[in-house]
PDB file of N, CA and C in Angstrom:
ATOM      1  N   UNK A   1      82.773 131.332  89.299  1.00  0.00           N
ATOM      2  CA  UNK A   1      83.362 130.476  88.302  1.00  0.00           C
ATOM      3  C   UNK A   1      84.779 130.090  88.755  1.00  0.00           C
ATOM      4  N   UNK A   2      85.275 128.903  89.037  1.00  0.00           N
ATOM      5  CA  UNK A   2      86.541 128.721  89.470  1.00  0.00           C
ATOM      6  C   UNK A   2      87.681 128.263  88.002  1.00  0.00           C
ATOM      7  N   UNK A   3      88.685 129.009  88.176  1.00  0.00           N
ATOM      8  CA  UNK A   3      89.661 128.327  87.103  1.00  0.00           C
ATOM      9  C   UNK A   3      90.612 127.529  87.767  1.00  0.00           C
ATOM     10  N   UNK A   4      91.604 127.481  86.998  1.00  0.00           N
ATOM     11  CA  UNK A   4      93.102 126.689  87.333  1.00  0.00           C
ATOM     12  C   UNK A   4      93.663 126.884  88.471  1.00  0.00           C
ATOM     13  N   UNK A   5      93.413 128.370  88.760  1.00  0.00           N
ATOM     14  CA  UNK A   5      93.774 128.979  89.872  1.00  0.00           C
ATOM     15  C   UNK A   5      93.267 129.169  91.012  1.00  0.00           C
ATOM     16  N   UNK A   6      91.882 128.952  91.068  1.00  0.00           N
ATOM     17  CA  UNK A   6      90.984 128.794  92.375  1.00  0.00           C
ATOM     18  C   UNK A   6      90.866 127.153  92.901  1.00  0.00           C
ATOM     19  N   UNK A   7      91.549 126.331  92.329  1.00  0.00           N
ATOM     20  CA  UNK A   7      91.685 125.075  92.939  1.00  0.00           C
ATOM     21  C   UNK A   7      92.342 124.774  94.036  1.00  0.00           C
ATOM     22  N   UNK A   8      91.808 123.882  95.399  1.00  0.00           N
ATOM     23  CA  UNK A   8      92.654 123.801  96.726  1.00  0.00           C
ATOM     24  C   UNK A   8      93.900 122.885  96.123  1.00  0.00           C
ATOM     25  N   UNK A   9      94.927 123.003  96.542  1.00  0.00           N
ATOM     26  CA  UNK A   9      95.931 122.080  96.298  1.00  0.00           C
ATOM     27  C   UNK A   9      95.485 120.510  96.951  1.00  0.00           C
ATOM     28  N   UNK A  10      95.913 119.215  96.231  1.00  0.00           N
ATOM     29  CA  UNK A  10      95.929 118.235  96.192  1.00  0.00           C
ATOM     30  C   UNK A  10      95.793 117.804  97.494  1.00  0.00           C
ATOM     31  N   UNK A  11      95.303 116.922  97.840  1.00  0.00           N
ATOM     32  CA  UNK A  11      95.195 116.216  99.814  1.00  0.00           C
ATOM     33  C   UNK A  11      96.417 115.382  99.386  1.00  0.00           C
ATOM     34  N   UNK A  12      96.946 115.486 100.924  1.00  0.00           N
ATOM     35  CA  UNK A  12      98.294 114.318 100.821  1.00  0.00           C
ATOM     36  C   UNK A  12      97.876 113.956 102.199  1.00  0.00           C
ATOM     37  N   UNK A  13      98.439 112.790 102.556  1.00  0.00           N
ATOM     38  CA  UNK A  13      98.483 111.566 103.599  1.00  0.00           C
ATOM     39  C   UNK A  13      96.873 110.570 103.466  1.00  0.00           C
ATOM     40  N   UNK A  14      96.895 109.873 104.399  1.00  0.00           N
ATOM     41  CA  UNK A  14      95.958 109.480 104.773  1.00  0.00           C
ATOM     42  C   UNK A  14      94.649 109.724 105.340  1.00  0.00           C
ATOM     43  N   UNK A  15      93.621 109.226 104.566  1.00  0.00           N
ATOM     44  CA  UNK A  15      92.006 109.760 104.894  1.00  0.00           C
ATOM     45  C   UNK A  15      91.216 108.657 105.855  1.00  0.00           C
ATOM     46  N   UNK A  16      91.054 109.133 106.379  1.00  0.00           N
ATOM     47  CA  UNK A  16      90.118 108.690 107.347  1.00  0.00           C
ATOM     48  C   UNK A  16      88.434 108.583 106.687  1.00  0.00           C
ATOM     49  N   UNK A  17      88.068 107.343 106.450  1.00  0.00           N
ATOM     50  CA  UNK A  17      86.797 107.131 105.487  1.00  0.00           C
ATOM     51  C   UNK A  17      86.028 106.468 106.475  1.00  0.00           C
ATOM     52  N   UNK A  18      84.286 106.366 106.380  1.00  0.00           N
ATOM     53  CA  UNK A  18      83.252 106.194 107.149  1.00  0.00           C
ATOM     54  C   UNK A  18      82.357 105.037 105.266  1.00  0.00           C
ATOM     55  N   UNK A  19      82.470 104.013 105.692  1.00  0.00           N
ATOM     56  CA  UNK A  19      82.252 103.032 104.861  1.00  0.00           C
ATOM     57  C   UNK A  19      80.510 102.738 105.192  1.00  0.00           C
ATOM     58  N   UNK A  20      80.150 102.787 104.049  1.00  0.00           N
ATOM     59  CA  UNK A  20      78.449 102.955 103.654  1.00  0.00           C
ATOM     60  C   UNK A  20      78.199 101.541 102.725  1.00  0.00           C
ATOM     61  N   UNK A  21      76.639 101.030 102.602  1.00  0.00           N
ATOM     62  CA  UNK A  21      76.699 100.521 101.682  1.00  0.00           C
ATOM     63  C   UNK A  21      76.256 101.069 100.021  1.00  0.00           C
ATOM     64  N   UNK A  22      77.459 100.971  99.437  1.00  0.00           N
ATOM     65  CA  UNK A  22      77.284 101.397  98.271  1.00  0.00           C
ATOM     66  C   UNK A  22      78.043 102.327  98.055  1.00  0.00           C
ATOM     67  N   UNK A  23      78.673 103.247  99.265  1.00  0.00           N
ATOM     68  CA  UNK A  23      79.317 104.702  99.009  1.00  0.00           C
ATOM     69  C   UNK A  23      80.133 104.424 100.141  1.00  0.00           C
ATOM     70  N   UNK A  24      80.698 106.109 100.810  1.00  0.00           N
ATOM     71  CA  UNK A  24      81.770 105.947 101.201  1.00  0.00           C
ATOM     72  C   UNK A  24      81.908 107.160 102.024  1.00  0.00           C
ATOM     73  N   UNK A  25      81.710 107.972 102.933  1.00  0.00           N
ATOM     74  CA  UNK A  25      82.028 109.436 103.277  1.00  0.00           C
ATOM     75  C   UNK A  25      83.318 109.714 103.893  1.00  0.00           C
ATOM     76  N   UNK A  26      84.074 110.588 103.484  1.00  0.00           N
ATOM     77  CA  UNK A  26      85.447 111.204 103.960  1.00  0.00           C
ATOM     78  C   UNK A  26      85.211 111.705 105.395  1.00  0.00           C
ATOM     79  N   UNK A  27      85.653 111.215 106.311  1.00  0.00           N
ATOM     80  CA  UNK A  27      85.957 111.803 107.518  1.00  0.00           C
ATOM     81  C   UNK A  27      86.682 112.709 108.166  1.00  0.00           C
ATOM     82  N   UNK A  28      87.717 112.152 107.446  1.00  0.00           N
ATOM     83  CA  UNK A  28      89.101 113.119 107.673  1.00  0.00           C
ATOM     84  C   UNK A  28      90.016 113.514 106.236  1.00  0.00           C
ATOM     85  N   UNK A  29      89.539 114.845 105.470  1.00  0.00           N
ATOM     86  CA  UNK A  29      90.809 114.235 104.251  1.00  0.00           C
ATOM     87  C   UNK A  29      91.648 113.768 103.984  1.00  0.00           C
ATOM     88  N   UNK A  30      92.129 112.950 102.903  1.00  0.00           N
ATOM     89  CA  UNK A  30      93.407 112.801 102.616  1.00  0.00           C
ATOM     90  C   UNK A  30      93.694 112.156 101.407  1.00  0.00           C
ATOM     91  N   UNK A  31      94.685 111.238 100.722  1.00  0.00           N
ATOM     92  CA  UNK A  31      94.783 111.207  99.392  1.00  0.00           C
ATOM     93  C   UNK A  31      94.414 109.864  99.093  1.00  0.00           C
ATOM     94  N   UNK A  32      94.309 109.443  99.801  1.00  0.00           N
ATOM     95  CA  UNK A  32      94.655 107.661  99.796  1.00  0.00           C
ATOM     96  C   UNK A  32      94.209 106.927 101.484  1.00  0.00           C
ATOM     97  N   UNK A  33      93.226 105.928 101.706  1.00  0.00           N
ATOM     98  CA  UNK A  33      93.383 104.835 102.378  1.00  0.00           C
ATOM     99  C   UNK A  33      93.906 103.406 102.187  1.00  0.00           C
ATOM    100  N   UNK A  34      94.644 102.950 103.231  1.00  0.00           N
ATOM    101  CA  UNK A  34      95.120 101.352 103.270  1.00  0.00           C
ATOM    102  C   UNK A  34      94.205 100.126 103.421  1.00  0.00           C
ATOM    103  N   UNK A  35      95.195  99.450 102.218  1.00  0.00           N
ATOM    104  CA  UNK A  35      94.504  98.199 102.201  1.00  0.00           C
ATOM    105  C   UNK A  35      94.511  97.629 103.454  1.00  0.00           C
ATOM    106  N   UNK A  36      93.480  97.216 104.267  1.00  0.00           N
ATOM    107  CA  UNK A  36      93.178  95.905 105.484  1.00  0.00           C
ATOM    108  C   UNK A  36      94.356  94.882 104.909  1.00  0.00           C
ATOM    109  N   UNK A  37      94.367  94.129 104.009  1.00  0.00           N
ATOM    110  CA  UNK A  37      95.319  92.820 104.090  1.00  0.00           C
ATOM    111  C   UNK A  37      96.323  93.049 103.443  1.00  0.00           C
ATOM    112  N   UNK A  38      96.841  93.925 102.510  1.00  0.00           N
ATOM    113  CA  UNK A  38      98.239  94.074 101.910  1.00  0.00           C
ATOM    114  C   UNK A  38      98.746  95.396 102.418  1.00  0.00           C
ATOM    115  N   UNK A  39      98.159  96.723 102.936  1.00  0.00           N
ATOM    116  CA  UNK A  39      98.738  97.561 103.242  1.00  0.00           C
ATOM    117  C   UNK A  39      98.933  98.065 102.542  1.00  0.00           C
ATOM    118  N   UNK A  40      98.509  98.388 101.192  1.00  0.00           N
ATOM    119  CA  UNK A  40      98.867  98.943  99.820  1.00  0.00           C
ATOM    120  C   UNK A  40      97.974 100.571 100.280  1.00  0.00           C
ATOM    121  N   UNK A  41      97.951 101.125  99.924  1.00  0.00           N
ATOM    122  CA  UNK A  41      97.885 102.802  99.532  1.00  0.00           C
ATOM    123  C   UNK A  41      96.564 102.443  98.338  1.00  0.00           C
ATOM    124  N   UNK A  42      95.379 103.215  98.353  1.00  0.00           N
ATOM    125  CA  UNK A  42      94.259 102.674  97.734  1.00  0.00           C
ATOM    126  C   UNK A  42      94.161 104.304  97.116  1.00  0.00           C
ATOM    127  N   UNK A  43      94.440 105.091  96.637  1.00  0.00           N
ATOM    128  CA  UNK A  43      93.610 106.538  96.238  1.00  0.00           C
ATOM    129  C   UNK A  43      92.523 106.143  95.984  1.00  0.00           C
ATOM    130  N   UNK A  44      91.926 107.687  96.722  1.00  0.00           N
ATOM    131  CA  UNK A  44      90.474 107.424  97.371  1.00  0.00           C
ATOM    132  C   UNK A  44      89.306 107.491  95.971  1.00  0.00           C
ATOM    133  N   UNK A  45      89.861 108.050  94.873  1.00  0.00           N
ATOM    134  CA  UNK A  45      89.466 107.902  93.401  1.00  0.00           C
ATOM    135  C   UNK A  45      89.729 106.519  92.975  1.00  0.00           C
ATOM    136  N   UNK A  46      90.204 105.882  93.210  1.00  0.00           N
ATOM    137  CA  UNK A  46      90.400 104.504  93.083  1.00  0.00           C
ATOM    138  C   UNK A  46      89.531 103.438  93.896  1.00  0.00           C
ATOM    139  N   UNK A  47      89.026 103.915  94.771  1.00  0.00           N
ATOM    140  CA  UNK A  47      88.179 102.312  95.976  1.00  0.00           C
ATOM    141  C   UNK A  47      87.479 102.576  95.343  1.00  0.00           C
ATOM    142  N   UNK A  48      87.246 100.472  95.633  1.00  0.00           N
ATOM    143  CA  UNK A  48      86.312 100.397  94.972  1.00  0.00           C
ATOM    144  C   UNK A  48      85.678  98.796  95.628  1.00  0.00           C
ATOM    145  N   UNK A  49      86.549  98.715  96.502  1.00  0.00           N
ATOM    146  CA  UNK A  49      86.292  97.487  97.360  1.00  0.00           C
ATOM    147  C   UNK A  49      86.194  97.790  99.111  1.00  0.00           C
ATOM    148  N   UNK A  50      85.397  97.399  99.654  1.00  0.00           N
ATOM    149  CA  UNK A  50      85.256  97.866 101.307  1.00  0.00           C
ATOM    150  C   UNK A  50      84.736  96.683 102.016  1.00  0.00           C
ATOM    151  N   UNK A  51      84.663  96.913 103.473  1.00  0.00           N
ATOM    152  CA  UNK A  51      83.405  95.993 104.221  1.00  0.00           C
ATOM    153  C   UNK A  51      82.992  97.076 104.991  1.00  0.00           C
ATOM    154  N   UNK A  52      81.534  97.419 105.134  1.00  0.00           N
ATOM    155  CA  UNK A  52      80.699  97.972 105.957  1.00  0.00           C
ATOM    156  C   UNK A  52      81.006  97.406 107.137  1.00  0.00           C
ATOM    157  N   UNK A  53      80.647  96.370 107.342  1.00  0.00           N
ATOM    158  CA  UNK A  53      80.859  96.016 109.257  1.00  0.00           C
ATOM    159  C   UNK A  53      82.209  96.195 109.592  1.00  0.00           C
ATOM    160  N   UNK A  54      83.036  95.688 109.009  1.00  0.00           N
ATOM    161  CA  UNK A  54      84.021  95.800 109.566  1.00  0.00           C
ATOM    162  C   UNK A  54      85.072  97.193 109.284  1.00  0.00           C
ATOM    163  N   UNK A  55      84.457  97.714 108.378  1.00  0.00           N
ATOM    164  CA  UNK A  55      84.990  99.571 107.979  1.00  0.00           C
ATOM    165  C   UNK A  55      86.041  99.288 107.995  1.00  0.00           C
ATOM    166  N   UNK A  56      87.070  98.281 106.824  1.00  0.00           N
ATOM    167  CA  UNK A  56      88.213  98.970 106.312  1.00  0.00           C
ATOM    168  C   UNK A  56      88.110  98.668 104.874  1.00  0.00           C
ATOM    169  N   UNK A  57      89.111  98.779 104.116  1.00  0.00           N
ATOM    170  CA  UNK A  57      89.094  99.124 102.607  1.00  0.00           C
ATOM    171  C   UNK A  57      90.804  97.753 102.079  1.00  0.00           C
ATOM    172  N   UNK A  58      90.115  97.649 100.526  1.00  0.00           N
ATOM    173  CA  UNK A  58      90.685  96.616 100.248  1.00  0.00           C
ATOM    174  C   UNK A  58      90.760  96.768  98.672  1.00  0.00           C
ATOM    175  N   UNK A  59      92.074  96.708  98.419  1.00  0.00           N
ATOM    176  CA  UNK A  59      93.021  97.244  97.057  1.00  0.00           C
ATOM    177  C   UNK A  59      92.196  96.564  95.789  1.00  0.00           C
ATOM    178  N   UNK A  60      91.969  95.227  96.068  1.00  0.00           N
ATOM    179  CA  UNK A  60      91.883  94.314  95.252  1.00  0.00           C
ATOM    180  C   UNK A  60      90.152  93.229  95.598  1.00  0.00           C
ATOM    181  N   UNK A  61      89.241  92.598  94.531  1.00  0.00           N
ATOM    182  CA  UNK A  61      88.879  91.665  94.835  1.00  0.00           C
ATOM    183  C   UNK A  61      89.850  90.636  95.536  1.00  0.00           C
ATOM    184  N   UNK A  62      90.706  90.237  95.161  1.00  0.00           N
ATOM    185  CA  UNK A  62      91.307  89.054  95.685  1.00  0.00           C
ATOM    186  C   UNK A  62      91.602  89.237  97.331  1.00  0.00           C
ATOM    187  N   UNK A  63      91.904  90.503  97.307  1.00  0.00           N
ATOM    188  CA  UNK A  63      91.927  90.943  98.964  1.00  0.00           C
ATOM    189  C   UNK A  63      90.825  91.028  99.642  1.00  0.00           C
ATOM    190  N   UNK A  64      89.720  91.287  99.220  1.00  0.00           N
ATOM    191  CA  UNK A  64      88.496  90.959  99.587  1.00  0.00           C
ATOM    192  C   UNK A  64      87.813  89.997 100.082  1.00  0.00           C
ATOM    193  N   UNK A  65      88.655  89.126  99.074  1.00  0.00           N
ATOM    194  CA  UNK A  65      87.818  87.559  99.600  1.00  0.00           C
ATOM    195  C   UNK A  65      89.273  87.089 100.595  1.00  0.00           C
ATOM    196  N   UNK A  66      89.636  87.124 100.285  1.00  0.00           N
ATOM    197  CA  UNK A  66      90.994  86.937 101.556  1.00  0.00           C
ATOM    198  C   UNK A  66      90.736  87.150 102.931  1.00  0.00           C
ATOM    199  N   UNK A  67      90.150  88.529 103.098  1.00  0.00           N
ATOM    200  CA  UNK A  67      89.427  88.749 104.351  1.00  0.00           C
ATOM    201  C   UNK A  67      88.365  87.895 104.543  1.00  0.00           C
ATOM    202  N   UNK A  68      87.758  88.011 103.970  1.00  0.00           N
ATOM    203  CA  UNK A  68      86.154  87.046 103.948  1.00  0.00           C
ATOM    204  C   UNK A  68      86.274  85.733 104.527  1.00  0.00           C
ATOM    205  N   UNK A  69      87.431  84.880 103.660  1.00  0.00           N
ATOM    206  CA  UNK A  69      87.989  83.623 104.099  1.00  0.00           C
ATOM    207  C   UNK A  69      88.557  83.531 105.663  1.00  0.00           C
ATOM    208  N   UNK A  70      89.083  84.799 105.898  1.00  0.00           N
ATOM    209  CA  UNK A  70      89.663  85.121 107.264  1.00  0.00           C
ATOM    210  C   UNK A  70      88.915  84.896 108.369  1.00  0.00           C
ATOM    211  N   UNK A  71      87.921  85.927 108.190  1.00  0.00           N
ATOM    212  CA  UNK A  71      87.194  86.358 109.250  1.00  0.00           C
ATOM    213  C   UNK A  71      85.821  85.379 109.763  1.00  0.00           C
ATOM    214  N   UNK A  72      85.299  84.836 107.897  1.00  0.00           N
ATOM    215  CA  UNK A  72      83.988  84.286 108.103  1.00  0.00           C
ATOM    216  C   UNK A  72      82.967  85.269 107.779  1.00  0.00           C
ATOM    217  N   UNK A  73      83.039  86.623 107.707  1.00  0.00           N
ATOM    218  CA  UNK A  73      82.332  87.389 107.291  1.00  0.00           C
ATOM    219  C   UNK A  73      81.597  87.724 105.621  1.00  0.00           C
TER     220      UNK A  73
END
């Protein structure tokens, strides 16, 4: 049974994520990945936007299609 006290302390820096469709697997822990087009800090409880082919992560719809428009993808 774990309490208050058997919890690992919080991940800090940057995670290294392996982008699925539909999901997402942690590679490397950490607290937060960067947005591809703004560079924003995404906590990893927070994504909710990605591209599979191109495996990076993106803060916002609007950043999403930003790339999209970019790339052609």
């Amino acid at each position: 049974m774990l309490n208050r006290y058997d919890r690992s302390p919080p991940m800090n820096g940057e995670a290294e994520v392996k982008y699925l469709d539909g999901d997402f697997r942690v590679v490397r822990p950490g607290a937060f990945v960067r947005c591809a087009v703004t560079g924003a800090a995404i906590p990893l409880e927070e994504l909710k936007y990605w591209s599979v082919d191109r495996q990076e992560a993106y803060a916002t719809p609007e950043a999403a299609l930003q790339r999209f428009k970019e790339t052609g993808l």
